[in-house]
Protein backbone atom coordinates (compact mmCIF):
# COMPACT_ATOMS: atom_id res chain seq x y z
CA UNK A 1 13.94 6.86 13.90
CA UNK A 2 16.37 5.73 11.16
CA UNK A 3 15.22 7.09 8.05
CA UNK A 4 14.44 3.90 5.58
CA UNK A 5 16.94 5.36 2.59
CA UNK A 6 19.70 5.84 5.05
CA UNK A 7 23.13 6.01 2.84
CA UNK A 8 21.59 4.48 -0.15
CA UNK A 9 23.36 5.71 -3.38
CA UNK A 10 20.18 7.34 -5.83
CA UNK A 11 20.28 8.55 -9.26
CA UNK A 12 17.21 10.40 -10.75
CA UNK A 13 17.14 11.72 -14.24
CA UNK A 14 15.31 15.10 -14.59
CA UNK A 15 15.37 16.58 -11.40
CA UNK A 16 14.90 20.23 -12.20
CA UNK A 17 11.01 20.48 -11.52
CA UNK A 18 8.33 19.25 -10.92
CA UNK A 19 7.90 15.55 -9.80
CA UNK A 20 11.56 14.91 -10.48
CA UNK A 21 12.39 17.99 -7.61
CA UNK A 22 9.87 16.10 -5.54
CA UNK A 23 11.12 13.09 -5.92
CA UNK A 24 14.59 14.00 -4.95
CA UNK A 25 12.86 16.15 -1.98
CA UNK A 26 11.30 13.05 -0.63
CA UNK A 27 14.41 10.77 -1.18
CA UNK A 28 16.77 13.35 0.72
CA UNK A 29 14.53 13.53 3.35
CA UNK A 30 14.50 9.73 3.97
CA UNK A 31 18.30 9.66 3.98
CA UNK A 32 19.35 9.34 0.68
CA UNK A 33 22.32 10.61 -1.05
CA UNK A 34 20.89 11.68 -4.45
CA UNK A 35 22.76 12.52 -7.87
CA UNK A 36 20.22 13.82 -10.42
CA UNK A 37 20.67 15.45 -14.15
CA UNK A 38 18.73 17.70 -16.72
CA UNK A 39 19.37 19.38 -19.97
CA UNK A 40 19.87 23.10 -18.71
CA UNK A 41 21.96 24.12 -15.64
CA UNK A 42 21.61 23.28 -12.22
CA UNK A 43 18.43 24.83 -10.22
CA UNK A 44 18.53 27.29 -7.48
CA UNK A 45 16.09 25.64 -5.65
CA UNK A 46 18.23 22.09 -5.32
CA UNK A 47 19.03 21.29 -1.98
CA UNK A 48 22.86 21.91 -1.54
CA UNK A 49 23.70 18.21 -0.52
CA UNK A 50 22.08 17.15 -3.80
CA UNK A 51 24.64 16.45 -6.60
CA UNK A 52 23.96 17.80 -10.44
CA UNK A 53 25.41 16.94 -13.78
CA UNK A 54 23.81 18.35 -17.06
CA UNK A 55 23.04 15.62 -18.58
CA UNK A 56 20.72 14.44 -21.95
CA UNK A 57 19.44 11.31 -21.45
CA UNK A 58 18.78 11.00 -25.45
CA UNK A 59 22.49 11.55 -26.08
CA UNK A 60 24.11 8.01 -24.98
CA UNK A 61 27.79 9.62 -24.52
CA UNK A 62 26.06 12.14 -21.88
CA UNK A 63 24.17 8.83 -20.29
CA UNK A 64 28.17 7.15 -20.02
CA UNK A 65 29.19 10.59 -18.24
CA UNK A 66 26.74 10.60 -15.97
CA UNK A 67 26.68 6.92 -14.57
CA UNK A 68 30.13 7.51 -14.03
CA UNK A 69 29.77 10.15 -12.46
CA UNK A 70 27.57 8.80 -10.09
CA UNK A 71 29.58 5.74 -9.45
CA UNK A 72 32.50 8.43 -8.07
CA UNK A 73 30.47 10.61 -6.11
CA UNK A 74 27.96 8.08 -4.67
CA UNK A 75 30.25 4.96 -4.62
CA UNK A 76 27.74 2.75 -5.49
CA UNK A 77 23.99 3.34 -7.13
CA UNK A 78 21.70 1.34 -5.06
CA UNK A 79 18.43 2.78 -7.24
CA UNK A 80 18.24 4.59 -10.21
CA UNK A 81 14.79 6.59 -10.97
CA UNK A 82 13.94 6.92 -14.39
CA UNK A 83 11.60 10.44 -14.33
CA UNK A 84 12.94 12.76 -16.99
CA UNK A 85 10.75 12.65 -19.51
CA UNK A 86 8.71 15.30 -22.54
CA UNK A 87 5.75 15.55 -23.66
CA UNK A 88 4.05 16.53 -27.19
CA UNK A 89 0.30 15.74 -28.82
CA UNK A 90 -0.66 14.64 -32.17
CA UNK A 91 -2.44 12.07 -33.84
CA UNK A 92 -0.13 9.56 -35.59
CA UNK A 93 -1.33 11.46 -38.83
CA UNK A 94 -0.23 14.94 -37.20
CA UNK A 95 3.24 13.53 -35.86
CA UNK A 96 6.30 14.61 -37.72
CA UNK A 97 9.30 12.85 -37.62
CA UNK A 98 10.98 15.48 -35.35
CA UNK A 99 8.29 15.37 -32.37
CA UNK A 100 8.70 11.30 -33.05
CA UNK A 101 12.24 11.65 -32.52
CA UNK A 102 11.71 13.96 -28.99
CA UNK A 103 8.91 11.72 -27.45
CA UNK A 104 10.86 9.05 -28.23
CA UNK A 105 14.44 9.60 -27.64
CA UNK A 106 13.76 10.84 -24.60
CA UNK A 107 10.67 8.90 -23.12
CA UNK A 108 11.93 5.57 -24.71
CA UNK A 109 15.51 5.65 -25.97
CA UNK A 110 16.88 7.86 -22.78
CA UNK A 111 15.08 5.48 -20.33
CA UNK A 112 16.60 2.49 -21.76
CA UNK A 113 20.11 3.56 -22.39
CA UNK A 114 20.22 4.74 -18.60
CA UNK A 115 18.64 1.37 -18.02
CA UNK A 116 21.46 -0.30 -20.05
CA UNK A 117 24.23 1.97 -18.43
CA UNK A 118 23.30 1.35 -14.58
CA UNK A 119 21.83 -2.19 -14.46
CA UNK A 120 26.07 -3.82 -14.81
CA UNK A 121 27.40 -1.76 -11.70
CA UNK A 122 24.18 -2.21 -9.83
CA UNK A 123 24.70 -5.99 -10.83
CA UNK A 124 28.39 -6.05 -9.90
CA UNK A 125 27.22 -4.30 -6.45
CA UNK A 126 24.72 -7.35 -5.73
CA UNK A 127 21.40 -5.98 -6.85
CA UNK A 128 19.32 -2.67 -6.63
CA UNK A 129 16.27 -0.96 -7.65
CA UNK A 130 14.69 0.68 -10.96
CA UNK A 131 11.93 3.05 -10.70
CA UNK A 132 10.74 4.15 -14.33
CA UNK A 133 8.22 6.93 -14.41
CA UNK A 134 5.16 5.79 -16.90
CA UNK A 135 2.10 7.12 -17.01
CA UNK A 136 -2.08 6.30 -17.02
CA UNK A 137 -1.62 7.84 -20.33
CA UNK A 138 0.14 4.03 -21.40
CA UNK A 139 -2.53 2.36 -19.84
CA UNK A 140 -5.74 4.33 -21.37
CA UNK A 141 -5.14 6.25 -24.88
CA UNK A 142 -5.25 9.87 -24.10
CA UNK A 143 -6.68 11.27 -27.41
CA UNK A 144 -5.00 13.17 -29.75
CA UNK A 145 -1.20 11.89 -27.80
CA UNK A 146 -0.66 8.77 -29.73
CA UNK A 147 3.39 8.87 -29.88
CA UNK A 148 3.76 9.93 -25.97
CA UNK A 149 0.85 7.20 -25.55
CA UNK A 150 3.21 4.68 -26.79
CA UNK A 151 6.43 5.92 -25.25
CA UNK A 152 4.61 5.52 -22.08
CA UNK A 153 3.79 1.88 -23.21
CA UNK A 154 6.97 1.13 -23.77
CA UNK A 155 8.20 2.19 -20.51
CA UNK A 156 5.99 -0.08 -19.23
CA UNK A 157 6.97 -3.05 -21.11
CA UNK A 158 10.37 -2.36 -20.34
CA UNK A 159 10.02 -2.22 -17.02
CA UNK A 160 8.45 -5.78 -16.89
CA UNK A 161 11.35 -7.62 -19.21
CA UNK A 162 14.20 -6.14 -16.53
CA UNK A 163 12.58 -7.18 -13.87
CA UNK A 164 12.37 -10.97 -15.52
CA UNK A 165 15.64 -10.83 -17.02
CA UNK A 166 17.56 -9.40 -14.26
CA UNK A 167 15.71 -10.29 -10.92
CA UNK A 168 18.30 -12.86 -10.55
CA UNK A 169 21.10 -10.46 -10.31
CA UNK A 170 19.49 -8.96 -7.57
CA UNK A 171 17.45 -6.00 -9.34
CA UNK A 172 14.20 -4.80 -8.83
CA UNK A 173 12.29 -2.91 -11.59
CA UNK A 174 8.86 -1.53 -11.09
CA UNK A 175 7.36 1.81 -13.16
CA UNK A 176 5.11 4.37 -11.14
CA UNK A 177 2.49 5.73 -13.46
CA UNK A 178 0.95 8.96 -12.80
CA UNK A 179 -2.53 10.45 -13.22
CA UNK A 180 -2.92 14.22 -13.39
CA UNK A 181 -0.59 15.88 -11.00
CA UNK A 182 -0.42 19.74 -10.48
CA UNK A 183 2.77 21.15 -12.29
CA UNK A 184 3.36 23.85 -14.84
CA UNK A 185 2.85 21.06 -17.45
CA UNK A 186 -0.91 20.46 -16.49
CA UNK A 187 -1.21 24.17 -15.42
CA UNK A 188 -0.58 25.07 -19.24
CA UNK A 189 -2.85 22.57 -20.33
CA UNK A 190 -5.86 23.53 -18.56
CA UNK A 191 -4.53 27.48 -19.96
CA UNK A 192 -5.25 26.18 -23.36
CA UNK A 193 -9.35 25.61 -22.85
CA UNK A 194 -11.91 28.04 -23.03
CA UNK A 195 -12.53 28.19 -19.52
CA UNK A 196 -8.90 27.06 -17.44
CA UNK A 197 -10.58 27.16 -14.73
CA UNK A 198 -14.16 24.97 -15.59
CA UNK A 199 -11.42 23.28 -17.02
CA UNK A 200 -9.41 22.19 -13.58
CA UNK A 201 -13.35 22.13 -11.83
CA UNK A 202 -14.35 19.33 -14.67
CA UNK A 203 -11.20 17.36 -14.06
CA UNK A 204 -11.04 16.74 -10.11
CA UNK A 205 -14.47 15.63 -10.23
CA UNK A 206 -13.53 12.70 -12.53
CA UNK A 207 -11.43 11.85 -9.36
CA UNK A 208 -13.24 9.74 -6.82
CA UNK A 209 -10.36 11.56 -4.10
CA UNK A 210 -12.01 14.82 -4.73
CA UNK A 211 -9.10 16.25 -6.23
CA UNK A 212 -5.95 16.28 -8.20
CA UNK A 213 -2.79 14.74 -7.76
CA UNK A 214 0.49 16.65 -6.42
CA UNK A 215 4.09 15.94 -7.04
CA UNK A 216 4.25 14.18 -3.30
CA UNK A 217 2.02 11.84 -4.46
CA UNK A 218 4.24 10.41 -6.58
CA UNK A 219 7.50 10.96 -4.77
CA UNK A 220 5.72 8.91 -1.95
CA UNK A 221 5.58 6.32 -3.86
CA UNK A 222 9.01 6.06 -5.55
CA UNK A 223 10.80 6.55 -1.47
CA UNK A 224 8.65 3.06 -1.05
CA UNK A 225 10.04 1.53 -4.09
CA UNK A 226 13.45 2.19 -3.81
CA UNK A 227 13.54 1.16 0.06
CA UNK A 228 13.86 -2.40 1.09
CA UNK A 229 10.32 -2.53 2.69
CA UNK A 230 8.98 -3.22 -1.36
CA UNK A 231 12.03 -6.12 -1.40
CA UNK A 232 9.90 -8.67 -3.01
CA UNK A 233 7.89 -6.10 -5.14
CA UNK A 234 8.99 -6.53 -9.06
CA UNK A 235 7.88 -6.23 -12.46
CA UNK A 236 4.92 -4.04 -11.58
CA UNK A 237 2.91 -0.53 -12.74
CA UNK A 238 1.82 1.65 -9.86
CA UNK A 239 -0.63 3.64 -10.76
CA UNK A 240 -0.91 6.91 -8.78
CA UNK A 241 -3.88 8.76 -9.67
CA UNK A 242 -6.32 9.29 -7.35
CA UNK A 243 -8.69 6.33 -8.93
CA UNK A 244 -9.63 8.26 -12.10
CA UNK A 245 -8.94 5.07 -14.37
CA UNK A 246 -10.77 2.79 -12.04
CA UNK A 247 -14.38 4.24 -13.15
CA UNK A 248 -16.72 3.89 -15.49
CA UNK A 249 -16.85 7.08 -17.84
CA UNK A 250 -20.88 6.19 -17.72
CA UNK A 251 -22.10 9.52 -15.25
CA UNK A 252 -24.15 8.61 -12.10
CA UNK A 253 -26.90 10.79 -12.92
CA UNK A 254 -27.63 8.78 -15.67
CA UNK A 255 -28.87 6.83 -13.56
């Protein structure tokens, strides 16, 4: 069977770990030819067809380098997937300018200066697809995260306007918003309670699946996007989280 991303030209930003590594697993093995980027060097554990570039997203000139870069190794990007991203709490009173400038250079500035960079050759090309990583946490207000809260937010917001302004031109643009996955990041959270591990019991049975989300999940979800079988799917927020947001935070035994 012909795998649906056969030959298609992919860039993902922050491809070292996590969902970004299973991202790019999931879009190799459906035939893609994959270019990703991150801040350090490249990772041992990136398959060896997989091209890397160190790359800031935050720093435009390094955004330049790497679309070009892409454009001569992969000919032509045919979907670009907007996952690197940080993370950092605080109330807006406990936010310094510094973690304002992280969250949002590279949640919000470095998704919409790769946005900016990609969409003319992908326009030029006849069209592609933009998958921007959001989150549940732009939908709901996780407390005490109000800046990475609203970077989220933005990304969502974003993602609607290109798919208005440039659906004409042929691009898609759709954002893919997690709910808790399993990585080191939510691994370190659930280190930081009393009890980690009443901690990680408490939160999969907020989940109506019975359990947590893992990085396939999401990297499920971003092969369907950038594939032609979501063609006429635009401008919208998947959320991927197992149904956690869906509920009512009122507790059936109070019933």
């Amino acid at each position: 069977m012909t795998e649906r991303l056969e030959g298609k030209g992919i860039v993902v930003t922050g491809g070292s770990r996590g969902i970004g590594e299973a991202i790019i697993a999931g879009l190799v093995a459906e035939g893609a030819r994959v270019l990703t980027c991150g801040r350090g060097n490249r990772p041992t554990t990136l398959a060896s067809s997989v091209q890397w570039e160190t790359a800031d997203v935050a720093i435009d000139d390094d955004v330049r380098r790497l679309r070009d870069r892409a454009l001569a190794v992969l000919g032509r990007v045919d979907a670009l997937v907007n996952n690197a991203g940080v993370l950092n709490g605080g109330t807006v009173a406990d936010t310094s300018d510094a973690d304002w400038d992280l969250l949002m250079g590279v949640n919000a500035k470095g998704l919409f200066q790769c946005c900016r960079a990609f969409i003319p050759p992908m326009r030029a090309a006849g069209g592609g697809a933009i998958i921007n990583l959001g989150s549940t946490s732009g939908l709901s207000a996780d407390p005490g995260m109000a800046v990475y809260n609203a970077s989220k937010a933005f990304v969502h917001g974003l993602t609607r306007s290109i798919a208005v302004d440039h659906g004409p031109d042929g691009i898609r643009c759709n954002a893919v918003c997690p709910g808790w996955i399993v990585t080191g990041m939510l691994e370190a959270s659930f280190a930081t309670a009393g009890d980690a591990k009443a901690a990680e019991r408490d939160a999969v049975r907020r989940h109506p699946v019975g359990r947590l989300g893992r990085p396939q999940d999401i990297a499920a979800t971003v092969a369907y996007l950038a594939s032609d079988a979501a063609a006429f799917v635009s401008g919208q927020t998947f959320v991927v989280d197992g149904g956690l947001i869906a509920g009512s935070p009122v507790r059936p035994e109070f019933f």
